[in-house]
N, C-alpha and C. Protein backbone atom coordinates (compact mmCIF):
# COMPACT_ATOMS: atom_id res chain seq x y z
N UNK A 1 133.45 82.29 110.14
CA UNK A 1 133.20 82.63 108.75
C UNK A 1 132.49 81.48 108.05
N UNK A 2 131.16 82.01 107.25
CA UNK A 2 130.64 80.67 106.49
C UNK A 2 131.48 80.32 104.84
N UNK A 3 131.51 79.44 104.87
CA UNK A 3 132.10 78.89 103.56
C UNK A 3 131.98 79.26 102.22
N UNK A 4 132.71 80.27 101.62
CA UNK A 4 132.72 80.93 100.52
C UNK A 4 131.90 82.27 100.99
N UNK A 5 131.86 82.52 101.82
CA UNK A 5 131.28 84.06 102.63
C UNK A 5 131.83 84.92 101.31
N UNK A 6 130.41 85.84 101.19
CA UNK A 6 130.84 87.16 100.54
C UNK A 6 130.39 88.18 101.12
N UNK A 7 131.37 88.81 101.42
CA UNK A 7 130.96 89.86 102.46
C UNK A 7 130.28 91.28 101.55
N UNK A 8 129.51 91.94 102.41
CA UNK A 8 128.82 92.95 102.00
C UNK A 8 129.30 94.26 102.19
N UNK A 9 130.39 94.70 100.93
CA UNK A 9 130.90 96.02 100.98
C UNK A 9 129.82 97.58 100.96
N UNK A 10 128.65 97.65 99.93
CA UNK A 10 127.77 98.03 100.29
C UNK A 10 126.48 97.70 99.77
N UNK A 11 125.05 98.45 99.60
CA UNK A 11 124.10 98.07 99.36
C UNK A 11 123.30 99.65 98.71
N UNK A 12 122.69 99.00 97.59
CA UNK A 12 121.89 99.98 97.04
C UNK A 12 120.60 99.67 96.77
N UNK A 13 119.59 100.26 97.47
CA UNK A 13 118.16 100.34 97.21
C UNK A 13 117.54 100.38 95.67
N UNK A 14 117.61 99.56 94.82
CA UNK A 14 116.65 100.10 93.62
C UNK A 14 115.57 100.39 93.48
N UNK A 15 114.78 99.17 94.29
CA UNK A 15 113.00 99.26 93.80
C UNK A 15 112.43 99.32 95.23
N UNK A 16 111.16 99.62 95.80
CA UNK A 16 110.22 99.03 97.29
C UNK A 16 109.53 98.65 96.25
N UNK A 17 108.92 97.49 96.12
CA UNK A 17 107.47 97.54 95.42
C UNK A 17 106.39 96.81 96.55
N UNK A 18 105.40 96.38 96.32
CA UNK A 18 104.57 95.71 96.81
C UNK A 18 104.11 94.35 97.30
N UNK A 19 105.75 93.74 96.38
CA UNK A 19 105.57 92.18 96.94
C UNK A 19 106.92 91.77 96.93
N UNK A 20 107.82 92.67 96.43
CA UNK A 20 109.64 92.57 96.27
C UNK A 20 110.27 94.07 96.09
N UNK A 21 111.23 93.73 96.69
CA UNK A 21 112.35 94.82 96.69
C UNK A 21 113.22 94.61 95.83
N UNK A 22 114.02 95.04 95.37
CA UNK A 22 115.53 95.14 94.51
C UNK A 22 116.70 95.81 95.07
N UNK A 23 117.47 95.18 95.45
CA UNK A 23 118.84 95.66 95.64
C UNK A 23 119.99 95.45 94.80
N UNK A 24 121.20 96.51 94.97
CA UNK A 24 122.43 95.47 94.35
C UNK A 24 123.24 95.71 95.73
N UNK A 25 124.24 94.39 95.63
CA UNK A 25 124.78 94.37 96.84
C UNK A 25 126.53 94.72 96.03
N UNK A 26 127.48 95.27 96.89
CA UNK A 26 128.63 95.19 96.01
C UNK A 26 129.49 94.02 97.63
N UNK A 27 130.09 92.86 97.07
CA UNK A 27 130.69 91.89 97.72
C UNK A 27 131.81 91.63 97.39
N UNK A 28 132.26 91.83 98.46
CA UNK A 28 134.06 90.67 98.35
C UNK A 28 133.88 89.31 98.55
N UNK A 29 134.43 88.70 97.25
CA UNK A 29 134.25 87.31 97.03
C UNK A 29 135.49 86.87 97.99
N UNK A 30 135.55 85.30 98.45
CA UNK A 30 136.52 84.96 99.24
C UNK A 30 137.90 84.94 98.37
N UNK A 31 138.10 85.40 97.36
CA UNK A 31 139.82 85.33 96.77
C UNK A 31 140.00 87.00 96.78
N UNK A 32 139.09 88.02 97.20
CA UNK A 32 139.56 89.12 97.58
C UNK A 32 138.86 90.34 96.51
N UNK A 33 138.58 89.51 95.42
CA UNK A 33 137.98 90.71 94.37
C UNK A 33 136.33 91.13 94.53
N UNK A 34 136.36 92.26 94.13
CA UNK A 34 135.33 92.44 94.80
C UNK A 34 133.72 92.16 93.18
N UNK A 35 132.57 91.95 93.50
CA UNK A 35 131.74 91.75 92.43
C UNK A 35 130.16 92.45 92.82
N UNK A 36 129.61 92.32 91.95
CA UNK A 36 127.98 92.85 92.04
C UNK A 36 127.13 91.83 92.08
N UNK A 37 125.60 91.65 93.25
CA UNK A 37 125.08 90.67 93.44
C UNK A 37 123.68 91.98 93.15
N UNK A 38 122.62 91.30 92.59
CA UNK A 38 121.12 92.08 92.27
C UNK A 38 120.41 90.88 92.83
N UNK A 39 119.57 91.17 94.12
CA UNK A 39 118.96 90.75 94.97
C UNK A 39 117.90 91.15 95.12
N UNK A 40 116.40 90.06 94.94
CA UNK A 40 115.21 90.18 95.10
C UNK A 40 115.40 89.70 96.42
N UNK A 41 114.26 90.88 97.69
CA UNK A 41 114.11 90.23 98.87
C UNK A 41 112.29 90.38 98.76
N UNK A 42 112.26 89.33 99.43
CA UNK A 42 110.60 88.77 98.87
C UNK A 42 110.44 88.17 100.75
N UNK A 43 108.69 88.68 100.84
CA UNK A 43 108.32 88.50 102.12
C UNK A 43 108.52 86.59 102.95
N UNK A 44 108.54 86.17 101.88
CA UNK A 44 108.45 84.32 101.97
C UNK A 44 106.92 84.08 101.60
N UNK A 45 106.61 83.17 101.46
CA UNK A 45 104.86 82.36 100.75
C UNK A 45 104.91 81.44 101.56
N UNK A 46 103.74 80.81 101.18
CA UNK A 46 102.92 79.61 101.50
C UNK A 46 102.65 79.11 100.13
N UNK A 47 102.64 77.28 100.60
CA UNK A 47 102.02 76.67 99.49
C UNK A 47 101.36 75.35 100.17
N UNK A 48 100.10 75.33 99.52
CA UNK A 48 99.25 73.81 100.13
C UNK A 48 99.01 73.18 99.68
N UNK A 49 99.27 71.68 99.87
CA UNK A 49 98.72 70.55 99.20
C UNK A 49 96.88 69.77 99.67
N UNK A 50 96.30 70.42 98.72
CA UNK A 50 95.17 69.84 99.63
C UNK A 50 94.54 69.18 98.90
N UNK A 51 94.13 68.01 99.61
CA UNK A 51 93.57 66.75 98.40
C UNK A 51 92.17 66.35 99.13
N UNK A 52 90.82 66.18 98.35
CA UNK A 52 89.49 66.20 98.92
C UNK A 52 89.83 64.40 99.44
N UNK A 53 88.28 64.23 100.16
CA UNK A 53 88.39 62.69 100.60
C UNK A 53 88.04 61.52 99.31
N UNK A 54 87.55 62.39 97.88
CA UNK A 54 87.84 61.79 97.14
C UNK A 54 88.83 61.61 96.04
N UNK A 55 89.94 61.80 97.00
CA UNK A 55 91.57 61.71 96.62
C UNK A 55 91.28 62.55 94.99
N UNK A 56 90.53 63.88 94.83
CA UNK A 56 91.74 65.20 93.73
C UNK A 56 91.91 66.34 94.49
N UNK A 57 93.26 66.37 94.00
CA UNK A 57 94.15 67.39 94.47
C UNK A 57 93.09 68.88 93.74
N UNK A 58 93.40 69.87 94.90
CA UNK A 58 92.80 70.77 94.95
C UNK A 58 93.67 71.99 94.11
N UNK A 59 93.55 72.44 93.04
CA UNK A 59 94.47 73.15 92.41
C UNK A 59 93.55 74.98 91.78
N UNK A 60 94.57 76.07 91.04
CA UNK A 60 94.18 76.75 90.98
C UNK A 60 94.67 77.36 89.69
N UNK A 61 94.20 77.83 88.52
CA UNK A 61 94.41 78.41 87.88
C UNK A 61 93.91 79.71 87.53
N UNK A 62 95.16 80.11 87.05
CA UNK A 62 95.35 81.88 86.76
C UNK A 62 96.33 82.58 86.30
N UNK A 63 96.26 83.37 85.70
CA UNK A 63 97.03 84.07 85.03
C UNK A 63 98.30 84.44 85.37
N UNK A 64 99.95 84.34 85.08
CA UNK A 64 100.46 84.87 85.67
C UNK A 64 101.29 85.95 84.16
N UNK A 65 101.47 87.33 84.94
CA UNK A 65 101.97 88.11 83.52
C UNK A 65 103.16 87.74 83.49
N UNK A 66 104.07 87.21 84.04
CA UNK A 66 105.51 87.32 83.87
C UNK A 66 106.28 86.29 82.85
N UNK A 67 105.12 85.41 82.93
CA UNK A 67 104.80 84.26 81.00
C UNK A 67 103.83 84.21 80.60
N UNK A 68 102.95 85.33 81.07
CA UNK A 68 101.68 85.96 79.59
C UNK A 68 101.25 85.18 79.48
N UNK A 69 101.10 83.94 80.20
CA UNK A 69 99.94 82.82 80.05
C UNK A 69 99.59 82.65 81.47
N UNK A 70 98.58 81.39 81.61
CA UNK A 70 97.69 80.92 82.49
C UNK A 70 98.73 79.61 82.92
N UNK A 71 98.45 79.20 84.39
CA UNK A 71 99.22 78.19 85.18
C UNK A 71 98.34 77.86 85.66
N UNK A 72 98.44 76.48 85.92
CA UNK A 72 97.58 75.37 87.47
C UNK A 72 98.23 75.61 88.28
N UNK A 73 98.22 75.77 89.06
CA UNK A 73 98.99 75.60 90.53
C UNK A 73 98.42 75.19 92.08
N UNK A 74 99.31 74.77 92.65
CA UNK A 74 98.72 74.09 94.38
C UNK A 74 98.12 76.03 94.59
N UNK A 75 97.07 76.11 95.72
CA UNK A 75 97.32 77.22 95.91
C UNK A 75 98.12 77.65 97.08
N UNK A 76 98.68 78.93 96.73
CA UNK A 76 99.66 79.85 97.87
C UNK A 76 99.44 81.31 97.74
N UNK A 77 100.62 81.51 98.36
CA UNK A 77 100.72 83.32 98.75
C UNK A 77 101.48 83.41 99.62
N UNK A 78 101.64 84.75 99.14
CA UNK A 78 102.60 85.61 100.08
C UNK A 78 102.18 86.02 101.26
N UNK A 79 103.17 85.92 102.23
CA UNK A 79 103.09 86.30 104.31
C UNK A 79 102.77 87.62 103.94
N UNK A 80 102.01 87.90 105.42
CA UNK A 80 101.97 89.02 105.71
C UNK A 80 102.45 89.43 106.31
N UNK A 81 102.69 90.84 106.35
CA UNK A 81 103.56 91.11 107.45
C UNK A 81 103.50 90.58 109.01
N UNK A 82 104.11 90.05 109.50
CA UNK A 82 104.03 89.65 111.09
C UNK A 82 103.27 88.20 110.79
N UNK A 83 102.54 87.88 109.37
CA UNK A 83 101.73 86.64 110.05
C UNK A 83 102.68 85.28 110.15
N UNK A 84 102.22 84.26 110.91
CA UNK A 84 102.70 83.21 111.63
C UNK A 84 102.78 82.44 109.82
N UNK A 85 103.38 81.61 109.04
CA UNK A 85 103.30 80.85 107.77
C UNK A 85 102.04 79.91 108.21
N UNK A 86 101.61 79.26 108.91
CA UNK A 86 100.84 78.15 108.93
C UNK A 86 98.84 79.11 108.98
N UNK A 87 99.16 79.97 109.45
CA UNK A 87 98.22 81.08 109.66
C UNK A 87 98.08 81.87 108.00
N UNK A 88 98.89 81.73 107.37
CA UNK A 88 98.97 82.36 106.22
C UNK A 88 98.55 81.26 105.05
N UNK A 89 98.88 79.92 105.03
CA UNK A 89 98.76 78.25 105.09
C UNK A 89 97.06 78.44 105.14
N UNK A 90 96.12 78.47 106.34
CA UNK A 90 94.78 78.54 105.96
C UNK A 90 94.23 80.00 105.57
N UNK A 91 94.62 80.68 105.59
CA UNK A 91 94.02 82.30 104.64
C UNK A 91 94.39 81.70 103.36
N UNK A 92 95.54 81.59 102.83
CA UNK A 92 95.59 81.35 101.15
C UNK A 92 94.49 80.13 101.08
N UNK A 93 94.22 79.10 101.70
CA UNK A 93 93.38 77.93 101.37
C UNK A 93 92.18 78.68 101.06
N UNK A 94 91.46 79.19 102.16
CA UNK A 94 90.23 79.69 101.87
C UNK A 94 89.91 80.33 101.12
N UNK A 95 90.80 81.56 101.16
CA UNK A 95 90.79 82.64 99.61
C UNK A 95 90.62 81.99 98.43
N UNK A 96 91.24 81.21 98.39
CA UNK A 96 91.99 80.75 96.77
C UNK A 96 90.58 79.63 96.42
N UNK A 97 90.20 79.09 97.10
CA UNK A 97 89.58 77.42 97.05
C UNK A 97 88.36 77.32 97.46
N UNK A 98 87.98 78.36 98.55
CA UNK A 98 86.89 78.51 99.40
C UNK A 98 86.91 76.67 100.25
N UNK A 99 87.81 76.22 100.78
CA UNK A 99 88.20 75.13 101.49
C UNK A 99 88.62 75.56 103.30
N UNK A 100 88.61 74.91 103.54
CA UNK A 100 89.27 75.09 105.16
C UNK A 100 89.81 73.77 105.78
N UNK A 101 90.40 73.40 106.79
CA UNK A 101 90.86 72.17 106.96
C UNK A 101 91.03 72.23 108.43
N UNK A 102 90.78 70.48 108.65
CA UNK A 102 91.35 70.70 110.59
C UNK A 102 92.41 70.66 111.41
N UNK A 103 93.04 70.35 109.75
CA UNK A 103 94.83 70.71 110.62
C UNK A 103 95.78 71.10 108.94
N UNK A 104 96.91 71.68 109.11
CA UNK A 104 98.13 71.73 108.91
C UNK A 104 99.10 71.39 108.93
N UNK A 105 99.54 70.41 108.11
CA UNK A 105 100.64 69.09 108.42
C UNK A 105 101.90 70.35 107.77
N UNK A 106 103.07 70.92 108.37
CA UNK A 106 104.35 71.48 107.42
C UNK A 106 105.08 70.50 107.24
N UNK A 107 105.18 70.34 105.45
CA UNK A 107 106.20 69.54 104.79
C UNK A 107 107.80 70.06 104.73
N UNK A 108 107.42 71.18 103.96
CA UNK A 108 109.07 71.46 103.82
C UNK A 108 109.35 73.02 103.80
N UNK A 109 110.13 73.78 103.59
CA UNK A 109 110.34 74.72 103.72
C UNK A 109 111.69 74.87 102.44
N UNK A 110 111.61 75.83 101.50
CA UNK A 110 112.47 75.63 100.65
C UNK A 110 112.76 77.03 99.59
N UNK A 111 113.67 77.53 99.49
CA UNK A 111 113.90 78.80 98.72
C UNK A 111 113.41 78.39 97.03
N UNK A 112 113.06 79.50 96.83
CA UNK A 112 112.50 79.70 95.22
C UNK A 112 113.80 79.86 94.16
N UNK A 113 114.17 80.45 94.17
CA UNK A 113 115.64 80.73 93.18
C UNK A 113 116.94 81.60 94.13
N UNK A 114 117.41 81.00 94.98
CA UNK A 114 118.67 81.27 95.54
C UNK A 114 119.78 82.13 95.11
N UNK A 115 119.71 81.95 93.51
CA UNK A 115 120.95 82.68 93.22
C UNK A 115 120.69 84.19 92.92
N UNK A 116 119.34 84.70 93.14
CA UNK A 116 119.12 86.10 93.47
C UNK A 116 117.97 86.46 94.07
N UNK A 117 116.99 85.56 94.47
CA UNK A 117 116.17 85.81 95.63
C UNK A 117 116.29 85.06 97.12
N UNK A 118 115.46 85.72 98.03
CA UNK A 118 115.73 85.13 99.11
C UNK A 118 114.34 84.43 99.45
N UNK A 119 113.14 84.66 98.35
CA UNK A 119 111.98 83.95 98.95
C UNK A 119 112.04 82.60 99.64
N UNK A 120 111.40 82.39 100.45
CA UNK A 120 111.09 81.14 101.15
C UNK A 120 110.44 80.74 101.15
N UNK A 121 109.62 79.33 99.92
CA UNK A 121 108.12 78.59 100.63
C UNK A 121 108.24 77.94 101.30
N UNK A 122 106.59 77.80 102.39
CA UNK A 122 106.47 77.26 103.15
C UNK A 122 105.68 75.82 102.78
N UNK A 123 105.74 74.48 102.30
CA UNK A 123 104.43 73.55 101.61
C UNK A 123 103.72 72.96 103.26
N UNK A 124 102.68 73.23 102.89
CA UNK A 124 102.03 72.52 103.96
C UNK A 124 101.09 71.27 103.11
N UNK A 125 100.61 70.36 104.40
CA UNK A 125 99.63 69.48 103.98
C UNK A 125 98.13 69.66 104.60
N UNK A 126 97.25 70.04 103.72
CA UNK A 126 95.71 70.50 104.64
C UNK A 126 95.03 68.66 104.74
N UNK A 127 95.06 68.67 105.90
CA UNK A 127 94.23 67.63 106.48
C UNK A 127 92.80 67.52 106.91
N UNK A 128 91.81 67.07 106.29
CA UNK A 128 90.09 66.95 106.84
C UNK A 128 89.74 68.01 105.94
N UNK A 129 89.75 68.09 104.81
CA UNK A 129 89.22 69.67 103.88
C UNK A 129 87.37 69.29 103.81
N UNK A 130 86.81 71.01 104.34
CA UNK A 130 85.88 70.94 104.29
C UNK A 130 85.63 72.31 103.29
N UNK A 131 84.26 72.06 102.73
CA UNK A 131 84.02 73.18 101.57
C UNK A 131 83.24 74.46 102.69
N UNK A 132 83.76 75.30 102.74
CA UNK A 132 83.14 76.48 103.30
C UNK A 132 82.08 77.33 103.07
N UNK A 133 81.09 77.85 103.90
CA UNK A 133 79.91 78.37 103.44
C UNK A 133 80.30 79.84 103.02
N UNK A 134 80.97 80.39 103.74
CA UNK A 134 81.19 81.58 103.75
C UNK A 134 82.82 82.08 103.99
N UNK A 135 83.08 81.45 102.42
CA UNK A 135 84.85 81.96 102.15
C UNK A 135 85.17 83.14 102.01
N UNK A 136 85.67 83.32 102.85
CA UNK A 136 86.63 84.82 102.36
C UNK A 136 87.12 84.80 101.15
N UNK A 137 87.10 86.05 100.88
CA UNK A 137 86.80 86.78 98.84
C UNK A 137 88.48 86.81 98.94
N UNK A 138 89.02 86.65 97.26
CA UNK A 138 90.30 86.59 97.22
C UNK A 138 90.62 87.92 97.02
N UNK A 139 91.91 88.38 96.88
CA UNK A 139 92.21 89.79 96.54
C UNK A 139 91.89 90.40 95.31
N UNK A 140 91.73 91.93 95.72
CA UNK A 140 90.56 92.51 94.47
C UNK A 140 91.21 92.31 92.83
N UNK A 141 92.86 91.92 92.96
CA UNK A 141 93.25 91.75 91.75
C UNK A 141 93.63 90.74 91.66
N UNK A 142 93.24 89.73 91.96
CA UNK A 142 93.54 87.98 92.38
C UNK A 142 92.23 86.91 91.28
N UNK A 143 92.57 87.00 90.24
CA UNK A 143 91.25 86.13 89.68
C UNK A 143 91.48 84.31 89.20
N UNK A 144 91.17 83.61 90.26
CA UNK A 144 91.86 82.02 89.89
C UNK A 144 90.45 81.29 89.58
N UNK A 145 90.47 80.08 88.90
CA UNK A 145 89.36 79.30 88.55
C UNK A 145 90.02 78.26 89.56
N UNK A 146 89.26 76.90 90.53
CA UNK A 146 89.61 76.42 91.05
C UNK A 146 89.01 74.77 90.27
N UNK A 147 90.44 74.40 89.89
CA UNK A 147 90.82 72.84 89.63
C UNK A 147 90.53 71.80 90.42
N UNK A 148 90.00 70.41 90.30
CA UNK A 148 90.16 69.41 91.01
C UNK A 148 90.85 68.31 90.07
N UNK A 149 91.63 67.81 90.78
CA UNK A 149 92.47 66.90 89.63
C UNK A 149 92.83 65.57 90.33
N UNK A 150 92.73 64.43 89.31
CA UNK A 150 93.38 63.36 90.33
C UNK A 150 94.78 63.21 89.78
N UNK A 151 95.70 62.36 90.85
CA UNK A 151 97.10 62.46 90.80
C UNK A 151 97.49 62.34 89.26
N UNK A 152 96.67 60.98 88.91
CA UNK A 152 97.08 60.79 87.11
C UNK A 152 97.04 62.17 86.41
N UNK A 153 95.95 62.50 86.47
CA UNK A 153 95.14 63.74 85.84
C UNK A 153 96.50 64.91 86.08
N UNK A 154 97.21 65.12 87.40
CA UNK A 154 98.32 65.83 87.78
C UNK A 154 99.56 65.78 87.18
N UNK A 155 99.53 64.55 86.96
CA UNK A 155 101.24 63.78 86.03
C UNK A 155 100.97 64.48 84.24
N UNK A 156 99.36 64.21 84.13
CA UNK A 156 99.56 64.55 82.64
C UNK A 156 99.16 65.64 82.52
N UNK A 157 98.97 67.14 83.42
CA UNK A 157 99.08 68.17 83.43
C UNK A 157 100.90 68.58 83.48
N UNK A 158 101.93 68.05 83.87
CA UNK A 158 103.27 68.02 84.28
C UNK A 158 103.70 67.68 82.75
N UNK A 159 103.64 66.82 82.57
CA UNK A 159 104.06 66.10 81.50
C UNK A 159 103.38 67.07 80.00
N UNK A 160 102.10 67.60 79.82
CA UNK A 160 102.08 68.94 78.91
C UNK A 160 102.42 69.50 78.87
N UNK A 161 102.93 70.57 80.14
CA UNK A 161 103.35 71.79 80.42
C UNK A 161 102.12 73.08 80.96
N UNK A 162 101.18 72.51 81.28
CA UNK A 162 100.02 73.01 82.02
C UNK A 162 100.51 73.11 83.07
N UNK A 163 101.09 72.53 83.85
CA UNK A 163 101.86 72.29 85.64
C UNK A 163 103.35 72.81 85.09
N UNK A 164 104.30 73.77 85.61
CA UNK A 164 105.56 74.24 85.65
C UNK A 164 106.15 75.10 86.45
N UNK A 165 105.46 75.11 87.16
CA UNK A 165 106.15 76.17 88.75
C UNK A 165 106.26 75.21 89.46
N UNK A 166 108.02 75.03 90.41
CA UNK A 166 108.40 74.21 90.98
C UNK A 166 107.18 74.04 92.36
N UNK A 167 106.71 74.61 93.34
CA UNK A 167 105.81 74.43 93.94
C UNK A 167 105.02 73.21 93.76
N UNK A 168 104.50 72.99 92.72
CA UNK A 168 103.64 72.69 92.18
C UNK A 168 103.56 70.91 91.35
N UNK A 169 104.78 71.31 91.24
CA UNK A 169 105.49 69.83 90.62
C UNK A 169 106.20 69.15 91.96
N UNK A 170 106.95 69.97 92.82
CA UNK A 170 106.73 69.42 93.49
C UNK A 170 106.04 68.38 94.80
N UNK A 171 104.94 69.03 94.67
CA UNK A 171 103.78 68.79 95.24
C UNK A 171 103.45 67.58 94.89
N UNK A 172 102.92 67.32 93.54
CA UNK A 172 102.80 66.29 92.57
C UNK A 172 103.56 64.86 92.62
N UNK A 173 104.89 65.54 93.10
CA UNK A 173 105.88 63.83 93.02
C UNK A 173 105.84 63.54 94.69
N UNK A 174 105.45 64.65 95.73
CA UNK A 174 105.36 64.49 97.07
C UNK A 174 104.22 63.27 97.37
N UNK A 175 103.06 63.97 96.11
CA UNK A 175 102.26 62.77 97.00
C UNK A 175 102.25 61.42 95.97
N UNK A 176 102.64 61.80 95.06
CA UNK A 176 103.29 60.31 93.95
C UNK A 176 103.82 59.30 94.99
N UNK A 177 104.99 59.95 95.91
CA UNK A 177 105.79 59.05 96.54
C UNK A 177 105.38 58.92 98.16
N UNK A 178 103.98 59.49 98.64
CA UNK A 178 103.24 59.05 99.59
C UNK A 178 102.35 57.60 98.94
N UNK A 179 101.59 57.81 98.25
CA UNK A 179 101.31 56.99 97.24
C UNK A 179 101.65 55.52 97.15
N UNK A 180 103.30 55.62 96.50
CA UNK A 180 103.91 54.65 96.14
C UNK A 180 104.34 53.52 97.87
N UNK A 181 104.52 54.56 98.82
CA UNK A 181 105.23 54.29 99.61
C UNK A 181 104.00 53.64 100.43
N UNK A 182 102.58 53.73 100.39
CA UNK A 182 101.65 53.23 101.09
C UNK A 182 101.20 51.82 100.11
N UNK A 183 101.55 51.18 98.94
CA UNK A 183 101.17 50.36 98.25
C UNK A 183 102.48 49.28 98.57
């Protein structure tokens, strides 16, 4: 038994949509009573840190509706079905950036909001970024402007509130403390 296990008495389908599901789960908590859990299951993402050879970070802005405003962000995306994350790692690069790279360093792997989704990002590091002649087009409802920023330039996007999706900030203090740690 895992530690504070809540077991799954049953499960109800609310939503299929296109990039998340909705469930409610009904669980027995470990003192015996039983409670309601509403569960986003989400395919898992990708997220990349890719910084040109003249050290700015490669970023993306665009709209997101769910705060009716515009975000910077590293770029990512959501797996596809069956695809490998690091394979999904250079499709979002190119789409998003029109970039490509000669390797894929994986940093970390880390859930988005735990206490009712199960997404999983994947952060990678794109190594050797080259600008592509012929990038693959992003998705037909996908419209991002693509950012170049240097780290400073990154801190005082963070520090406005231009930068606020954990992804993204995290990214930011990742290579702060590559950075720090090479000086």
């Amino acid at each position: 038994m895992k530690k504070f296990e809540e077991k799954t008495l049953a499960t109800k389908k609310i939503f299929k949509g296109k990039v998340i599901d909705l469930q409610v789960d009904e669980v027995e908590l470990p003192d015996g009573k039983t409670s309601k859990r509403e569960i986003i299951k989400h395919p898992g993402a990708v997220a990349i840190i890719a910084v040109t050879a003249e050290e700015k970070i490669i970023m993306v802005e665009q709209y997101r509706k769910a705060l009716e405003r515009s975000l910077v962000e590293i770029p990512a995306g959501k797996l596809e079905k069956g695809e490998e994350p690091i394979r999904s790692a250079e499709r979002e690069l190119e789409e998003e950036t029109g970039y490509e790279c000669e390797r894929m360093e994986h940093i970390i792997s880390f859930y988005t909001s735990p206490g009712f989704a199960d997404e999983l990002v994947h952060l990678y590091l794109a190594h050797n970024l080259k600008k592509k002649k012929d990038a693959a087009p992003l998705d037909e409802d996908e419209f991002v402007e693509v950012i170049e920023l240097t780290l400073k330039e990154a801190q005082n996007y963070l520090d406005e509130g231009k930068i606020q999706d954990a992804k993204t900030a995290y990214a930011v203090q990742y290579l702060q403390l590559q950075k720090a740690m090479q000086e």
